[in-house]
Protein backbone atom coordinates (compact mmCIF):
# COMPACT_ATOMS: atom_id res chain seq x y z
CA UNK A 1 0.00 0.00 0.00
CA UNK A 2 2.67 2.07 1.35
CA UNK A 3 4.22 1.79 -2.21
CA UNK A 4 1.83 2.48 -4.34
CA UNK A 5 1.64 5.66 -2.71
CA UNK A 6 4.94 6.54 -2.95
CA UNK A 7 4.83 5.51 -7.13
CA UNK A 8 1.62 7.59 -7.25
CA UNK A 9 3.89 10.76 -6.25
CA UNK A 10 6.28 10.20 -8.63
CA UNK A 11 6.91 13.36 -10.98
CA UNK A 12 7.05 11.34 -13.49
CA UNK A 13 2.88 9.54 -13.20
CA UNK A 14 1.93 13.26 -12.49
CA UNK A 15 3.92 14.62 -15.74
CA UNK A 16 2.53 12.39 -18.28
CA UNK A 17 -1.06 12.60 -16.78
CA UNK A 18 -0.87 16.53 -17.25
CA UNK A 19 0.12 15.64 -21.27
CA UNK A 20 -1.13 12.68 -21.95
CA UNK A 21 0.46 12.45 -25.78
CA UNK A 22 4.05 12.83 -24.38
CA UNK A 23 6.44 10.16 -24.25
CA UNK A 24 5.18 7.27 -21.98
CA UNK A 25 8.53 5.48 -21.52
CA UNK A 26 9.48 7.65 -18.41
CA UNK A 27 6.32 6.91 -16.86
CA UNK A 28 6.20 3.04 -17.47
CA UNK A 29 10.03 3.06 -15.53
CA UNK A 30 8.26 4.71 -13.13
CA UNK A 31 5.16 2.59 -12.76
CA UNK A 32 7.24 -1.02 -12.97
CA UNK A 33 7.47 -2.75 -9.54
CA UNK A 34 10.73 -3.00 -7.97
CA UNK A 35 12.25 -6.45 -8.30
CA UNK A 36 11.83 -8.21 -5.01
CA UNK A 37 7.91 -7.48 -5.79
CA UNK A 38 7.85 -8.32 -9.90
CA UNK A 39 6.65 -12.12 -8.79
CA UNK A 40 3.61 -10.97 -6.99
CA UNK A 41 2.56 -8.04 -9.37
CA UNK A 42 -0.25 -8.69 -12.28
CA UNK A 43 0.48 -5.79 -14.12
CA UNK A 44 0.09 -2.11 -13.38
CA UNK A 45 -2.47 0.63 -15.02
CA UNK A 46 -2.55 4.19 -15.63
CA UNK A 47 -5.97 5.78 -15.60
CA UNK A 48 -6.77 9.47 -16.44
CA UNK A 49 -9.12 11.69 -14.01
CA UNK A 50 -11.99 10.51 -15.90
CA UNK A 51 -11.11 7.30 -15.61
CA UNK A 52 -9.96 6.27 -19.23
CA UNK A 53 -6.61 3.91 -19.00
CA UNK A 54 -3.97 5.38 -20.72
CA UNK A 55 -1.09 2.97 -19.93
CA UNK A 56 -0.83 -0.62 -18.58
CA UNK A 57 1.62 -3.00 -18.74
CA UNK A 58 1.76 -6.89 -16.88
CA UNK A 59 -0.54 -9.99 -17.62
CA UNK A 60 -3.71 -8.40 -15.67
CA UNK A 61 -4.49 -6.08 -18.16
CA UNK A 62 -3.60 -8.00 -21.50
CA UNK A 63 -6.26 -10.33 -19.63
CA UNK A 64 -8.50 -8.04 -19.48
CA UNK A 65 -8.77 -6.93 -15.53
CA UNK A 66 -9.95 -3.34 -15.43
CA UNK A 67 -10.34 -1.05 -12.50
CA UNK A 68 -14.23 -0.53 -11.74
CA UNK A 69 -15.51 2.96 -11.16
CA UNK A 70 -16.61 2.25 -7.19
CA UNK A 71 -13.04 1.60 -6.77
CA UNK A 72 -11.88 5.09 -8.60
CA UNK A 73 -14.29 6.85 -6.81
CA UNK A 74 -12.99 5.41 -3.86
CA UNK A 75 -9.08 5.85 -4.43
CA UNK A 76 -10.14 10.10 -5.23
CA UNK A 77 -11.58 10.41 -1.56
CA UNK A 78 -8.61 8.50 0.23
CA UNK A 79 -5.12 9.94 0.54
CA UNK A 80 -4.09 6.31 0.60
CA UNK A 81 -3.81 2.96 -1.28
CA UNK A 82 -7.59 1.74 -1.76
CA UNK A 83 -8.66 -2.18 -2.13
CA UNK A 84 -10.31 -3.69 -4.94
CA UNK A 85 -12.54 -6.50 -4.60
CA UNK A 86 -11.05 -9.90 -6.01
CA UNK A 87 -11.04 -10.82 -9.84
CA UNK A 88 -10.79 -14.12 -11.66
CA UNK A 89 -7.69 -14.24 -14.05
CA UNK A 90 -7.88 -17.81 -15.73
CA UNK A 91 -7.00 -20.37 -12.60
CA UNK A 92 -5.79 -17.62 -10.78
CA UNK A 93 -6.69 -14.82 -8.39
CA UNK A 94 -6.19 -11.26 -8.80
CA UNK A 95 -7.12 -8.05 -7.10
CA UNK A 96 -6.54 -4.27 -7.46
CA UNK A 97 -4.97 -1.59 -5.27
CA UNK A 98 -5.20 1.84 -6.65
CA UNK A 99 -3.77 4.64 -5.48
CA UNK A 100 -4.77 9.01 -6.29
CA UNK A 101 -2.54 11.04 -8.37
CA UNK A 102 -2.61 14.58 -7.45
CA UNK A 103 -5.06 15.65 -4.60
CA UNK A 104 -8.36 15.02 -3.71
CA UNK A 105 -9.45 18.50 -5.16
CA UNK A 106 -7.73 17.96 -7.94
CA UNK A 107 -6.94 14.46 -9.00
CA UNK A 108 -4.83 14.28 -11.70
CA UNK A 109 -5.22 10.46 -12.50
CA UNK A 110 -5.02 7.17 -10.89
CA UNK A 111 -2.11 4.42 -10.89
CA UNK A 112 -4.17 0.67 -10.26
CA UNK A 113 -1.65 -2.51 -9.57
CA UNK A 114 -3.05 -5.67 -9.61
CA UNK A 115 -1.69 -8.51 -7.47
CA UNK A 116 -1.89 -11.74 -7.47
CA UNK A 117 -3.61 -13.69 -4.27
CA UNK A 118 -0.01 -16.17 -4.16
CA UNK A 119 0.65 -19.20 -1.38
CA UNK A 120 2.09 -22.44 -1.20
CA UNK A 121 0.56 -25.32 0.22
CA UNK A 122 2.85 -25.30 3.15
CA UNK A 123 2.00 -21.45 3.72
CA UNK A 124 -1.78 -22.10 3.59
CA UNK A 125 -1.18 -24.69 6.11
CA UNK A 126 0.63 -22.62 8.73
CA UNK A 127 -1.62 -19.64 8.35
CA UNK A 128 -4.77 -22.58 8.94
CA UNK A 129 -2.98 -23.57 11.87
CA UNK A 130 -2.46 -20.43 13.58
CA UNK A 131 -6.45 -20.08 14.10
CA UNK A 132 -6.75 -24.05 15.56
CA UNK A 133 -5.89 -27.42 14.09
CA UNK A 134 -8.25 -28.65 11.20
CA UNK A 135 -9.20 -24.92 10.69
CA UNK A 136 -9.52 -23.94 7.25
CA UNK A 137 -8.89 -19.64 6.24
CA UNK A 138 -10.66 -18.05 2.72
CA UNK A 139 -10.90 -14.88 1.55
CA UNK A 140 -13.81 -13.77 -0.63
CA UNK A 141 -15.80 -10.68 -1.90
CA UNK A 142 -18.41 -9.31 -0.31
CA UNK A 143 -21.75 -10.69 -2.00
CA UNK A 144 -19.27 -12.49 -4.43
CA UNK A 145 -18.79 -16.19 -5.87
CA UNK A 146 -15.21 -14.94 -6.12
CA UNK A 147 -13.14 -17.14 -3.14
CA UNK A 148 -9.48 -18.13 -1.98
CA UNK A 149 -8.35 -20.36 0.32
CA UNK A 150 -4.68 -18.47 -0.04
CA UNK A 151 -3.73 -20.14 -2.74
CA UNK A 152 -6.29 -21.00 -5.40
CA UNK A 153 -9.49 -19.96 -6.08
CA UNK A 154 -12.30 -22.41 -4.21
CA UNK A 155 -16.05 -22.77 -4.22
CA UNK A 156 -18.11 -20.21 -1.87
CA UNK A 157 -19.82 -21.08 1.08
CA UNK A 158 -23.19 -23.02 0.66
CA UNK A 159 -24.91 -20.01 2.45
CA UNK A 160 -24.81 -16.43 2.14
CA UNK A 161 -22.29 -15.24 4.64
CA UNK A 162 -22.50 -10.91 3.74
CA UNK A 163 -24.64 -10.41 7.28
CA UNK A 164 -23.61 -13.17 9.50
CA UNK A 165 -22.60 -12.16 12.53
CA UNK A 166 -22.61 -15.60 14.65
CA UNK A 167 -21.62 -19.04 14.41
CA UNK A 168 -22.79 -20.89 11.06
CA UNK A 169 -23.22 -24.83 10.25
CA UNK A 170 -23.77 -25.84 6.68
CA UNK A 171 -22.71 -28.87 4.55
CA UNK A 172 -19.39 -28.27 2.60
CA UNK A 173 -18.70 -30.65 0.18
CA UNK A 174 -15.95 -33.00 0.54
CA UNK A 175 -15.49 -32.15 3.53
CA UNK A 176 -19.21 -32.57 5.61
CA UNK A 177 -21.02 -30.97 8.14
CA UNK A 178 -18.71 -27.60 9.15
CA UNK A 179 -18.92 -25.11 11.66
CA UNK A 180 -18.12 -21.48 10.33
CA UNK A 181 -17.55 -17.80 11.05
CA UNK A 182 -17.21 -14.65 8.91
CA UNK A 183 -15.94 -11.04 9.42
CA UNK A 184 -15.59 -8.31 7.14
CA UNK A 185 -11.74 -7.19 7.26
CA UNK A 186 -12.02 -3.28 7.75
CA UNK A 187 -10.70 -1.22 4.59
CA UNK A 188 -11.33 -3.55 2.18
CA UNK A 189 -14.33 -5.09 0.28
CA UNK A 190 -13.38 -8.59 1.68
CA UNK A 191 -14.66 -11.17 3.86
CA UNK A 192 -12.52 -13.94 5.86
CA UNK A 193 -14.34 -17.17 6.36
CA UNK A 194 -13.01 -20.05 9.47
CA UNK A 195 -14.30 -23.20 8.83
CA UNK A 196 -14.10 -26.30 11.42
CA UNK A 197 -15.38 -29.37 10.47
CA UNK A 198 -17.81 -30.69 13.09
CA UNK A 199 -16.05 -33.83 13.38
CA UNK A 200 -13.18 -31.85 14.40
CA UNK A 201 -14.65 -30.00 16.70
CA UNK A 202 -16.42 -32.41 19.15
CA UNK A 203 -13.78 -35.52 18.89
CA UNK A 204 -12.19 -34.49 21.94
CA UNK A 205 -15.33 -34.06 23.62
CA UNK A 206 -16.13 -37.22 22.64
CA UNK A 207 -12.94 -38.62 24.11
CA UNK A 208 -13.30 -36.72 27.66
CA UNK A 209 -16.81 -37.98 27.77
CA UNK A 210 -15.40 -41.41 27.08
CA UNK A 211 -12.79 -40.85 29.65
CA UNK A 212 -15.75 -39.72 32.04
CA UNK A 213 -17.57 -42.62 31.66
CA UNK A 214 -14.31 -45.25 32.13
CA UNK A 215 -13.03 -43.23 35.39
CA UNK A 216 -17.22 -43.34 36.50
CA UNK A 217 -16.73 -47.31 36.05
CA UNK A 218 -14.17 -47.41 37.80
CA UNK A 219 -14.94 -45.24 40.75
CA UNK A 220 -17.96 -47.03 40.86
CA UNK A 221 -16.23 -50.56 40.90
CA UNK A 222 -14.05 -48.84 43.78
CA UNK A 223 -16.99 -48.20 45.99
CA UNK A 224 -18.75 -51.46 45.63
CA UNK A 225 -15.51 -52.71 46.67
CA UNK A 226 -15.43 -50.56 49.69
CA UNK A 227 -18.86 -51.51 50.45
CA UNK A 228 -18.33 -55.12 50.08
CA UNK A 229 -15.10 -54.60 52.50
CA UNK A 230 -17.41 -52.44 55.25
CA UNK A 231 -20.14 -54.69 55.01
CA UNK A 232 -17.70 -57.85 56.23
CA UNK A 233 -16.80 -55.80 59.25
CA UNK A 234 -19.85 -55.50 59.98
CA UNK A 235 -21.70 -58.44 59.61
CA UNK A 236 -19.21 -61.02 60.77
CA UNK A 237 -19.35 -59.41 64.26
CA UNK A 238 -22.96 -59.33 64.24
CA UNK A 239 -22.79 -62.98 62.43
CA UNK A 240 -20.69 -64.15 65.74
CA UNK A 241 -22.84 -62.28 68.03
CA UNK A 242 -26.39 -63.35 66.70
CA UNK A 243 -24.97 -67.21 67.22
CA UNK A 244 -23.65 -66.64 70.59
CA UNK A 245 -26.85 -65.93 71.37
CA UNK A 246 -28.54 -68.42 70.24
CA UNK A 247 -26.60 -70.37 71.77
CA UNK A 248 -26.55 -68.79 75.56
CA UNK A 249 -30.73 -69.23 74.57
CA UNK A 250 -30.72 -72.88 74.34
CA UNK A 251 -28.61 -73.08 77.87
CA UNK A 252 -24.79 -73.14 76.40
CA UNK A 253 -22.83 -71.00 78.22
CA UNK A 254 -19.35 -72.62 76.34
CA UNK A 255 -19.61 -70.49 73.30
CA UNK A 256 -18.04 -66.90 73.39
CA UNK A 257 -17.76 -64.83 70.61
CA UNK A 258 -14.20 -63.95 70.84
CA UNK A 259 -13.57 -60.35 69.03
CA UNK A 260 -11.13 -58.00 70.38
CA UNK A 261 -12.35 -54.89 71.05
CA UNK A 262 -10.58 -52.46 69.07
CA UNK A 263 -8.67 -50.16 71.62
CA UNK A 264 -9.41 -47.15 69.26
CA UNK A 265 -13.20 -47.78 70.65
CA UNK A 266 -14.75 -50.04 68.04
CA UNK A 267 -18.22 -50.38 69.41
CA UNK A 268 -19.32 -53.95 68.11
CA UNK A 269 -15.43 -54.55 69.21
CA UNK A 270 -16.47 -53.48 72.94
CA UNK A 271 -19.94 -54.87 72.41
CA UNK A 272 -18.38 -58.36 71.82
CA UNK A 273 -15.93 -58.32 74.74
CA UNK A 274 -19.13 -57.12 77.04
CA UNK A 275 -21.51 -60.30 75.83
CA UNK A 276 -18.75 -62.43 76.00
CA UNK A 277 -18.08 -61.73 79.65
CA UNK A 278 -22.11 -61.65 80.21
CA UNK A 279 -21.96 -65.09 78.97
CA UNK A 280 -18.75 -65.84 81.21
CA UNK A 281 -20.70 -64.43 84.32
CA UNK A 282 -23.75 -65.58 83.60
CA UNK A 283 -21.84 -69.54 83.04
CA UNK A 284 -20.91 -69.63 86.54
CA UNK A 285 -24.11 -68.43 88.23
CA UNK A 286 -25.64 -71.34 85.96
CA UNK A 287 -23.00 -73.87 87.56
CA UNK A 288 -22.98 -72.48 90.96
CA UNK A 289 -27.04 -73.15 91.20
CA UNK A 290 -26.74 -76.38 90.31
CA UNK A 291 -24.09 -77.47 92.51
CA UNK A 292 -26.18 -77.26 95.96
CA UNK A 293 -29.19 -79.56 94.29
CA UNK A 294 -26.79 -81.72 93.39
CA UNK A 295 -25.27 -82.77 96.48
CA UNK A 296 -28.72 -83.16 99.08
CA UNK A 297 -29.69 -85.26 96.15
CA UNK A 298 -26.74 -87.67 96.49
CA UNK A 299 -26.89 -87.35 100.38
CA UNK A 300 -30.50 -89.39 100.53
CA UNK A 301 -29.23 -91.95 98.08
CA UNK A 302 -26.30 -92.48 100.72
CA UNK A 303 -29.43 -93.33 103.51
């Protein structure tokens, strides 16, 4: 942009525009691109006040690319390099920049380059991967069929995207169901268009949901484990206990349940130890009231 500007103040552009039948071979020099810039140039124009090309050299033009009138109009109210909207030029993509002669009350002409929209494969990719892995970048026209994907000209988005403003889902094909966004890029008649294939964009939420659900089984393998584990301590004490006294019931005082209370303060641990010495206790009342009707008994046999 920057040089455009500075070719559009050349004395030579503003000499030849103020006598057009003069020699033109001073103002072609002065209109050729510099050579580190020759591979991305289309070709270069000249274009009077009133907007009639007087000199153009470069494929662009011999291909017939012309500078439109909005974008003239445009260049003669800016006192820089104006955008032009994106042309096809056989299997390649072209677009204008064009730049005021003179000043805005008194434009003198125009100078219009055309570039070519250039990119490798490998440049696409790194640009596509600097917005998110499996993203996908184009550039296109405002409500045009005209679109890039940085380095070839592609088909346009299934839907109009001029207006949209939030997140889009159509069907691209070749590729399937896609999630999408578009912006207008200020100072220029473009759009830029993200694409993320759905697939994409919920795989790892189908992994972490499948990593949810394997960490669920296992927690809940974990705790029926646990359970399993509490529910011995608990109901071989109570097992113990509930036979003990059945036992003690049916007149055995042998039987004792024979848990250790846990000195931490278990409580079936100190509930054990007191039923076993109930049934100790409660063994040697049993013997000790037998013992005197045993012996009268054996004292009348004796007679």
């Amino acid at each position: 942009m920057a040089h455009l500007d500075s070719i559009a103040r050349r004395p030579e552009i503003a000499r030849y525009l103020a006598r057009p039948g003069a020699s033109s071979a001073a103002a072609l020099a002065a209109l050729a691109p510099p050579l580190d810039r020759a591979p991305s140039v289309a070709g270069v124009a000249l274009w009077s006040a009133d907007r009639r090309r007087l000199l153009s050299q470069g494929e662009a033009p011999r291909r017939g690319l012309a500078a439109d009138s909005t974008l003239l109009q445009a260049a003669a109210k800016s006192d820089s390099a104006v955008i032009g909207l994106f042309h096809l030029a056989g299997d390649s993509i072209a677009y204008p920049v064009a730049a005021r002669v003179g000043t805005s009350a008194r434009p003198l002409g125009y100078v219009v380059e055309w570039r070519w929209v250039v990119g490798t494969a490998r440049s696409r990719e790194q640009t596509n991967q600097l917005v998110g892995t499996n993203a996908h970048i184009y550039l296109g026209n405002l409500g045009s069929s005209i679109w890039s994907d940085l380095t070839q000209s592609v088909a346009p988005p299934p839907v109009d995207v001029t207006h949209a403003t939030g997140l889009l889902r159509y069907d691209r094909p070749g590729v399937g169901s896609t999630y999408a966004v578009a912006r207008h890029i200020d100072g220029s008649p473009w759009l830029v268009l993200v694409e993320y294939p759905v697939q994409a964009v919920l795989a790892p939420a189908r992994i972490a949901l499948s990593r949810l659900a394997l960490i669920g089984v296992i927690i809940l393998v974990l705790g029926l484990a646990a359970t399993w584990a509490l529910s011995r301590t608990l109901t071989r004490p109570l097992t113990g206990l509930t036979h003990a006294a059945e036992t003690v019931a049916a007149g055995d005082y042998a039987p004792l349940v024979g848990i250790d209370p846990d000195p931490q303060g278990d409580e079936l641990g100190r509930l054990a130890a007191a039923f076993d010495t109930m049934v100790a206790a409660g063994g040697r009342s049993a013997a000790a009231s037998r013992g005197p009707r045993a012996r009268p008994h054996r004292r009348a046999a004796g007679a």
